[in-house]
Structures are given as C-alpha cells and as structure tokens.
Protein backbone atom coordinates (compact mmCIF):
# COMPACT_ATOMS: atom_id res chain seq x y z
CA UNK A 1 11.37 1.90 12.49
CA UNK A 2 12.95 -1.60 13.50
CA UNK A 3 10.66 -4.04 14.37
CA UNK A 4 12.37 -4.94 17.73
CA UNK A 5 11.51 -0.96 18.69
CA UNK A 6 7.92 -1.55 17.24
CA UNK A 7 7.49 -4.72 19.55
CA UNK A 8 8.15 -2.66 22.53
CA UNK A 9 5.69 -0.12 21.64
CA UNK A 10 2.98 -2.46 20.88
CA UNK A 11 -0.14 -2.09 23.00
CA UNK A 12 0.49 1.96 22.93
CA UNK A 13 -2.12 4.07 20.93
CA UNK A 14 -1.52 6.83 18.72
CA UNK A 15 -2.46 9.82 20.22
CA UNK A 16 -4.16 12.72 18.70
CA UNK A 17 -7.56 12.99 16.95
CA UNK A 18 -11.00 13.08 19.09
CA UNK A 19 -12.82 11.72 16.75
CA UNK A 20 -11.03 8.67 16.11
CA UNK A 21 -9.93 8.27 19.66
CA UNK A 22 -13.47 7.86 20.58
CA UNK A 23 -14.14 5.29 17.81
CA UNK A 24 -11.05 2.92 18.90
CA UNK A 25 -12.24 3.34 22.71
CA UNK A 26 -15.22 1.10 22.13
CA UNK A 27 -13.03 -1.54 20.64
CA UNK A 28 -10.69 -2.09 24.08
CA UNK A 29 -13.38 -4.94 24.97
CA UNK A 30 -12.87 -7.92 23.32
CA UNK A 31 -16.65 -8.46 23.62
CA UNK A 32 -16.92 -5.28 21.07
CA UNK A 33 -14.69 -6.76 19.03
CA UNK A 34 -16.71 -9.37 18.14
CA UNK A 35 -19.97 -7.64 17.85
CA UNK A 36 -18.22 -5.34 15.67
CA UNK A 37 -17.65 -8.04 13.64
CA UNK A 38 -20.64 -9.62 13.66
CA UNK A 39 -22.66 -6.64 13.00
CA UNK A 40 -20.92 -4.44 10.65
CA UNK A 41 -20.78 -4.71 7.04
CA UNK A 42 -17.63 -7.52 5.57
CA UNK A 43 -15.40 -7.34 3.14
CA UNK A 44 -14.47 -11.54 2.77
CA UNK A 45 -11.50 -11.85 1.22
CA UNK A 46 -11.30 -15.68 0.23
CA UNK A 47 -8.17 -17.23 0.16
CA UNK A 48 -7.09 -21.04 -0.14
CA UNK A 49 -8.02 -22.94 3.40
CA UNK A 50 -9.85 -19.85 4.56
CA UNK A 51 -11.86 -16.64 4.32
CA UNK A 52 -10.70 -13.47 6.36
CA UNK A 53 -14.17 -11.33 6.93
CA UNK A 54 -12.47 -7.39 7.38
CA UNK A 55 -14.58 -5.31 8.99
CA UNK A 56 -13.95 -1.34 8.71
CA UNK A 57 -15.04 0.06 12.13
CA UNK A 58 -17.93 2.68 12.27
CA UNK A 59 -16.63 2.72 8.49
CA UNK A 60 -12.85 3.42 9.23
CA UNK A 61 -12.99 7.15 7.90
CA UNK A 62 -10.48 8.16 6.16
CA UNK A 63 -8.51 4.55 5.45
CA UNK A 64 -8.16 3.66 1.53
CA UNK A 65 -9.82 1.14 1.48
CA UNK A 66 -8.31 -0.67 -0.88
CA UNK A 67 -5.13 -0.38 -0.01
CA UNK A 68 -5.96 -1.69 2.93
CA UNK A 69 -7.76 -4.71 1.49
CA UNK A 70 -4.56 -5.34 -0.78
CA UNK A 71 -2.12 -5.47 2.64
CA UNK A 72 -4.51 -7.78 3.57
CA UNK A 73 -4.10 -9.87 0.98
CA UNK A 74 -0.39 -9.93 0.78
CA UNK A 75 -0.06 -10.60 4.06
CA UNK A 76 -2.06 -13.44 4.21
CA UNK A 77 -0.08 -14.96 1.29
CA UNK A 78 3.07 -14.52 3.31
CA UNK A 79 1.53 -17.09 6.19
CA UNK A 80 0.00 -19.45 3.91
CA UNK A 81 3.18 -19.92 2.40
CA UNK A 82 4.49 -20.92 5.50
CA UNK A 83 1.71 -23.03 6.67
CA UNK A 84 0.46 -24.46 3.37
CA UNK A 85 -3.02 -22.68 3.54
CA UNK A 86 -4.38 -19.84 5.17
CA UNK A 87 -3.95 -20.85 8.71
CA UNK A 88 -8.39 -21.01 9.94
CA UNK A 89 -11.27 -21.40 8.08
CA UNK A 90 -12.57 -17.88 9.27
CA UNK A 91 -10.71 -15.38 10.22
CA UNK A 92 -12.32 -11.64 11.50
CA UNK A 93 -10.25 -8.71 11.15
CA UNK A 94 -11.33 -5.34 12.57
CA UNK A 95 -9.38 -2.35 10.55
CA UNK A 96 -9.21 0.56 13.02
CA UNK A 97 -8.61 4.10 11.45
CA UNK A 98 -6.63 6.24 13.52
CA UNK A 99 -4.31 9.13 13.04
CA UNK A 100 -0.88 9.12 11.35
CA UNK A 101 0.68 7.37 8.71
CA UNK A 102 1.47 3.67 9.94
CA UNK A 103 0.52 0.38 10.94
CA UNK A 104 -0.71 0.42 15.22
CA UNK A 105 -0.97 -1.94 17.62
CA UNK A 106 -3.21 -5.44 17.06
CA UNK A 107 -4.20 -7.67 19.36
CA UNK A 108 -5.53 -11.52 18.27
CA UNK A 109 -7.99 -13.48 20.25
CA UNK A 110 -9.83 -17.09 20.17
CA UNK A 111 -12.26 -17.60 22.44
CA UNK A 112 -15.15 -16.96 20.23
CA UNK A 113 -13.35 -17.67 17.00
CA UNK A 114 -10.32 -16.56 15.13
CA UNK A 115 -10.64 -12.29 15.65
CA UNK A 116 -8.13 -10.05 15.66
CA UNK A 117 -8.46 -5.59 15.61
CA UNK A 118 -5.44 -3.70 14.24
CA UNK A 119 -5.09 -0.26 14.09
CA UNK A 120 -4.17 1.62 10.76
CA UNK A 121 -3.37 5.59 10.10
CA UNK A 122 -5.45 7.13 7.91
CA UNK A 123 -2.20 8.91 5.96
CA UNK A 124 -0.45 5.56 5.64
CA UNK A 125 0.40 4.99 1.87
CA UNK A 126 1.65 1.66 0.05
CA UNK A 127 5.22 1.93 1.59
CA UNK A 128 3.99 2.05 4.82
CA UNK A 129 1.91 -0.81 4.10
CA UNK A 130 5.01 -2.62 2.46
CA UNK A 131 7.38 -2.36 5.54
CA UNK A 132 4.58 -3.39 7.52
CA UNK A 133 5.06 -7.00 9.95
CA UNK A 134 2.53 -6.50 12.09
CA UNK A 135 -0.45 -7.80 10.43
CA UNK A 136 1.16 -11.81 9.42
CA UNK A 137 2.61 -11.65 13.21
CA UNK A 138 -1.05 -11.66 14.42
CA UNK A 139 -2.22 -13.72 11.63
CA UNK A 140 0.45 -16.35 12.57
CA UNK A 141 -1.42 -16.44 16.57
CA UNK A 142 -4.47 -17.70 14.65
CA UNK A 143 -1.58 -20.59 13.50
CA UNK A 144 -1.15 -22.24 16.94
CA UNK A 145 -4.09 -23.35 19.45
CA UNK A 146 -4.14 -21.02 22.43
CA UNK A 147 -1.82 -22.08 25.32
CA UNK A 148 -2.32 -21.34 29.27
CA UNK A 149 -1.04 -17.97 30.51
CA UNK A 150 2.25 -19.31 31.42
CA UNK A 151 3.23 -19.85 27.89
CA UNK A 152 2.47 -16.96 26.36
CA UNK A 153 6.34 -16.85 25.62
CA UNK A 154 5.97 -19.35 23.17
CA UNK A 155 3.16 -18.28 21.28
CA UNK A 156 4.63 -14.97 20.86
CA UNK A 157 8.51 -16.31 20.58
CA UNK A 158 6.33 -18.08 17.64
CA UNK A 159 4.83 -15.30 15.71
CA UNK A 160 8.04 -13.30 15.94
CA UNK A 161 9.96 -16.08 14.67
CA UNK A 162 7.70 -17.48 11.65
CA UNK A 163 6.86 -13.97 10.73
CA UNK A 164 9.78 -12.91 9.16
CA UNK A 165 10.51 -16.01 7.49
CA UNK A 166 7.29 -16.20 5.83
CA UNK A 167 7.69 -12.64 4.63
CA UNK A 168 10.69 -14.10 3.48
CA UNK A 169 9.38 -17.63 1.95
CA UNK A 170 6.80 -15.17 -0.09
CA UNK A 171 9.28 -12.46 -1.19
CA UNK A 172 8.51 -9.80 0.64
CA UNK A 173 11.25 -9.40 2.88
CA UNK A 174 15.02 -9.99 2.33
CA UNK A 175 16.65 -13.05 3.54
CA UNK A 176 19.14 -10.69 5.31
CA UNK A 177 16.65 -8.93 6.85
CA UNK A 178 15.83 -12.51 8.97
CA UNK A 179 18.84 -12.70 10.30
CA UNK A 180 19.53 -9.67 10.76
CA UNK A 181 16.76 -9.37 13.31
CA UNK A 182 17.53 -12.55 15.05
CA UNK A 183 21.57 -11.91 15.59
CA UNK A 184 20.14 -8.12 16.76
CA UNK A 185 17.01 -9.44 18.69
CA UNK A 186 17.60 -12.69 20.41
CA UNK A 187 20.55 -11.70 23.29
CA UNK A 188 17.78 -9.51 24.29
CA UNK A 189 16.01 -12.41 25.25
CA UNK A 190 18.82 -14.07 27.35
CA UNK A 191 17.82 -15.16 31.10
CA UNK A 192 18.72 -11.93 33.52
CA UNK A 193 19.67 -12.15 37.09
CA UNK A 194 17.33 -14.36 39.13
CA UNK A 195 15.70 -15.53 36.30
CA UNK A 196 14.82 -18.87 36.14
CA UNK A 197 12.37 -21.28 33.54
CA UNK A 198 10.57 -19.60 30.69
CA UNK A 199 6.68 -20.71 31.58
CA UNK A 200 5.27 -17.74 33.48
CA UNK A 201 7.74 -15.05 33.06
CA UNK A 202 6.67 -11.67 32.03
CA UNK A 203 9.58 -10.10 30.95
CA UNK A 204 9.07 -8.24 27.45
CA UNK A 205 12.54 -9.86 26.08
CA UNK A 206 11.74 -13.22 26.75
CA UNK A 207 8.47 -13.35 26.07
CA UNK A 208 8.99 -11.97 22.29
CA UNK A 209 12.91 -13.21 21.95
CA UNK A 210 13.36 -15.62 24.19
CA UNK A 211 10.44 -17.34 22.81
CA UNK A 212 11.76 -16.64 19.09
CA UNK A 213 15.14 -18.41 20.69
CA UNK A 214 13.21 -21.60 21.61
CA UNK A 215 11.93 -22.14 18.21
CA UNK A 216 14.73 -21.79 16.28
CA UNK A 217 16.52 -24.23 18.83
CA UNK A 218 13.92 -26.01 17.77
CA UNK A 219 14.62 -25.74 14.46
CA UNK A 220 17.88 -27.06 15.01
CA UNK A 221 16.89 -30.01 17.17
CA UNK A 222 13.98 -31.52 14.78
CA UNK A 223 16.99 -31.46 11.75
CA UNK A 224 19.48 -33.17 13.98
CA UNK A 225 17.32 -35.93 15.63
CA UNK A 226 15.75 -36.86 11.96
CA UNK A 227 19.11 -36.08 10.32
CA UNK A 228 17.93 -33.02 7.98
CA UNK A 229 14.69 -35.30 6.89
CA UNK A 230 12.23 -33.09 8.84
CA UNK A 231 11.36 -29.46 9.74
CA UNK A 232 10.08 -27.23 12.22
CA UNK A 233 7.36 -25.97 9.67
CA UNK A 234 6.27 -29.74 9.05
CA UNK A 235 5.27 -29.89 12.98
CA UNK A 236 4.13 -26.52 13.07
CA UNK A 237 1.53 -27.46 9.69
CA UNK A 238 0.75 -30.49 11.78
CA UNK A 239 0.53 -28.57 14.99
CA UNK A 240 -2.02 -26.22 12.97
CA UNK A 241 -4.38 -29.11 10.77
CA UNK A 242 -4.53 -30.81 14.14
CA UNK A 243 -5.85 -27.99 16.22
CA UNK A 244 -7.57 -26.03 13.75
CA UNK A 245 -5.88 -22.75 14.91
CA UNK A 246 -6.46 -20.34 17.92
CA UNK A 247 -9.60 -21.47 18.46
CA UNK A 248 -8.81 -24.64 20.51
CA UNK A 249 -7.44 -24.68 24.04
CA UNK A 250 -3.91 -26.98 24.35
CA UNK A 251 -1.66 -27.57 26.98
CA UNK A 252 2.11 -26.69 26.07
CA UNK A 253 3.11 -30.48 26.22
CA UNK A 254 -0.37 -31.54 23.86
CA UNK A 255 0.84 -29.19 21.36
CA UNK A 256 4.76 -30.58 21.81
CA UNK A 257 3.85 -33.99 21.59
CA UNK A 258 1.62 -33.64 17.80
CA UNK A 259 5.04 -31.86 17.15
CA UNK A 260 6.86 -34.47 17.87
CA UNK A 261 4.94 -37.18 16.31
CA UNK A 262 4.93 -34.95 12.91
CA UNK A 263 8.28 -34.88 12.84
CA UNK A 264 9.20 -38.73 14.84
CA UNK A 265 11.42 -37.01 17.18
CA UNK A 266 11.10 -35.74 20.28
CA UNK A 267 12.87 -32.45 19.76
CA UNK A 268 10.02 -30.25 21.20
CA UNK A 269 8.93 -31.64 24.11
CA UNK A 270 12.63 -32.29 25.37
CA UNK A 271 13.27 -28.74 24.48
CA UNK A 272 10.23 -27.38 26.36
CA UNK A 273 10.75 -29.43 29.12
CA UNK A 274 14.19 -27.68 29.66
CA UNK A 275 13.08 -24.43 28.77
CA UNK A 276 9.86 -24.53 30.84
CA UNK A 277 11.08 -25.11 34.37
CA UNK A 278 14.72 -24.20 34.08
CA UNK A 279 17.12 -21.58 33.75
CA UNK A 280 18.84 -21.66 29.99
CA UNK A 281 21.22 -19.93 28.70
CA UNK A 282 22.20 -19.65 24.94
CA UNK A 283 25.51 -19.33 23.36
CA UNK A 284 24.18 -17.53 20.47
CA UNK A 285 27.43 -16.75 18.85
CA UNK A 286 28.44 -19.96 18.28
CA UNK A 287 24.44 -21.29 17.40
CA UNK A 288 24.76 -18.51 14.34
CA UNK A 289 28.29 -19.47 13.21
CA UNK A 290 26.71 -23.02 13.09
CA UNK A 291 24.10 -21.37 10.72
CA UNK A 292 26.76 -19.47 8.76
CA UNK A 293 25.60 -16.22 9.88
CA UNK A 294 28.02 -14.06 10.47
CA UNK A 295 27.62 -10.06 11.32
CA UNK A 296 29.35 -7.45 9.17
CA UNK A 297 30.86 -4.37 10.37
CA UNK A 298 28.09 -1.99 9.47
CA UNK A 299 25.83 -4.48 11.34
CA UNK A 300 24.40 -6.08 8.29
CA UNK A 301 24.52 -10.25 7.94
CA UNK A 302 27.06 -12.23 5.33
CA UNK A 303 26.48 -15.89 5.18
CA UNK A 304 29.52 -18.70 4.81
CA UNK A 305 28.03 -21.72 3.08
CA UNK A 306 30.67 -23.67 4.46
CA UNK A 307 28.84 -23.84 7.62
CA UNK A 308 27.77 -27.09 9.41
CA UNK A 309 24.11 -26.30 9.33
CA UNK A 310 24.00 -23.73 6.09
CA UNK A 311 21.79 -25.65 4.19
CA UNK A 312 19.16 -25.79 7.36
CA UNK A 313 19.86 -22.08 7.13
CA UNK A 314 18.87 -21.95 3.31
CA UNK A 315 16.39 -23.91 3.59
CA UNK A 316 14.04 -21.93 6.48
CA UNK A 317 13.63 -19.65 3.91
CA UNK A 318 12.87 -21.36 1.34
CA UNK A 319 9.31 -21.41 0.11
C-alpha cells in the first residue's frame, strides 16, 4: 500500500482477535508504555551511538521474533546513515503483536526518555518487513528535540521527509521511489481556503506534507545561501548532537537557530519565520524541474541532470 494511504490510516488499529486486542488496550497509556518497558524482559540491540532495548509485550505471541529483531536492525541502519549514529543513547521499543500480516500504527514519545510502541501482525513475513517505513519514521522523532504543540507540522513534515531518504542513503529504497512520493505527496500539503501560517494547524496534509515541503525548501535554501558548501543533514546532525534527541524540550526558533549556526546561514529560521505565521504557497512544479525531477506518463520519476540544482538532487541521497 502507498505510504501516503498508510499515513492517513495511522493511529487506526487492526481489528479482529480478542486476545490480542486486549493485550494492545493496556498499551494506549503512555504511562504503560513505559512500565512495559521497564519491567519486561529486553532484547538490546547495540548499535553505534546507541542501544535500542525491544521489548515484546506480554511476550508478543505469535511474532518471529527474529525477524522482528532483524527489521529492527535494518531500520536503524537506515537513520544512522542519515544522522551519523544512531540518533539517542537509549532508545525503548515496545513490539505489539496483533493480527494480520503488516506493519500497524506507532506512536514515539519523550517525556520520560526516547520510547516508542509499534504494532506488528503476527503473519507478517520478510517482505512485509522489507516494504516497511514505518519503523525509521518514528525512529527519526527520537532525531529532533520535542517542539510545542503548534509545531507538530514540522516534526512530522521531518520524519516523512528524512525517512525515505535514509532508506535511500542505506539502500533500501530506490532513489525513484523518493521522488516519487514527494511529486505525489507534497500538493497535498498546499494551504486550502482560509488557511493561513503553518504553527498550529491540524490539518492531516500539512501536518505530514506540508511539513515534508518546509524541509526540503529548506534543503534548497541552506545550498543557496552557503553556495552548495552545506546541507540540510549537517544542521539536522547538529540539531540532533546538540539536543540529544526527543528527550529535550526546544522552542521552534532554538532548534532553527543551532540550524543555522551549523550551517552559517540563516536559511531555517527565515524559512520558519515565513512559514510559521503566514500563508505560503508553493510552486512545486517549477521547485522539481529545478531538481530535475520530472514525472513520466505512467506516473513514475525521470531525472534531467541538466538541471540547475541536480547535483543537490544527487546528492540528498547520497550516503
């Protein structure tokens, strides 16, 4: 199923199964979360910059195990080839089986540490696990410090941006398949009637695209202002090594200004301030044929090299 479908059904639960409905019930409190996590037997899977402690719940009945632990794994190589390193020092992940044969709903949280619950179907086999995103878009919230309530549109415009291109980066997704999403994602994130800034809104497309929009705006920005010498990713690492991850509590503009000074522009917080508190509208079309991406007739992606800004295209996904 395409992702952009997937993101609209996210926070839905499988249905079916008493058994296993009754185990994920417990785990809609947060609180449970974490005393899951702290109480119930580990599985640390130690990775460079981190560990990631998973947890089966009340023994996950039914999940391979390790297949599970091996998705894990790959995933977490996909984000710490984007950031460097895995992303926090500790990281608890709560595997909850449920019926069918993909990858559920997940939620991330901070407050009490880097913690995120996911659930898994118990029939889901290795190429279920392979088309999977949903795992390195949660472990890319544990990336960024957590931001007020009125900017949750750019902490998930972030994870649906990075993830792809760190799938990507690692080689486990085309570099088509990035672009693809983007060209067929972002318009859906496009101001509506009466819509004004970005902070606060709670409209699903521009929280998840319109978000995704900013950042790669803000791709663009950081390699004009420093004239291709800096990247997005270098103030996102900074972003990251500065905060620690999800754990901390920033204010958009704290997080915008170590950006900034990563990069010695001021691409972010000009961009945020615009974004933020007024109405913006993209010309996509002509931001992708800057890019060299240009959409096929079947709907795929062809690139033209000749483009201004191909090699910033070539290089985002670039390990």
């Amino acid at each position: 199923m395409d992702r952009r479908v997937l993101l609209i059904a996210m926070g839905a639960a499988a249905a079916g199964g008493s058994a296993l409905a009754d185990s994920r019930a417990g785990y809609d409190d947060p609180d449970m979360v974490y005393r899951a996590l702290r109480l119930q037997p580990a599985t640390p899977l130690r990775l460079a910059g981190g560990v990631i402690d998973v947890v089966f719940a009340d023994g996950a009945p039914g999940l391979d195990r390790n297949l599970v632990l091996t998705w894990v794994r790959r995933s977490a190589v996909a984000i710490s080839t984007y950031f460097g390193r895995y992303p926090v020092t500790r990281h608890g992940l709560l595997v909850i089986a449920e019926p069918g044969a993909r990858v559920g709903h997940a939620t991330t949280f901070g407050y009490a540490g880097s913690a995120s619950r996911i659930h898994v179907g118990v029939s889901a086999d290795d190429a279920a696990f392979a088309r999977d995103w949903v795992l390195v878009h949660e472990m890319t919230h544990t990336a960024l410090p957590d931001l007020p309530r009125r900017a949750l549109w750019l902490q998930e415009g972030n994870a649906v941006y990075v993830e792809p291109i760190a799938q990507a980066q690692a080689g486990h997704l085309p570099v088509e398949d990035v672009w693809r999403q983007s060209v067929r994602g972002m318009p859906t994130g496009e101001p509506g009637p009466g819509d004004e800034g970005m902070d606060g809104t709670t409209a699903h497309g521009r929280l998840y695209w319109g978000g995704a929009t900013f950042w790669l705006l803000a791709e663009v920005a950081i390699h004009d202002q420093s004239r291709g010498r800096r990247t997005l990713r270098e103030a996102l690492r900074a972003v990251n090594r500065t905060s620690g991850g999800n754990s901390a509590r920033w204010s958009p503009e704290q997080l915008m200004r170590v950006g900034d000074l990563a990069t010695g522009t001021q691409a972010l917080s000009s961009l945020y301030a615009r974004f933020a508190h007024s109405r913006v509208e993209t010309d996509l079309p002509a931001l992708f044929r800057r890019l060299g991406v240009m959409v096929r007739p079947d709907g795929g992606v062809a690139f033209d090299d000749g483009a201004p800004l191909a090699a910033l295209r070539r290089s985002i996904t670039q390990a």
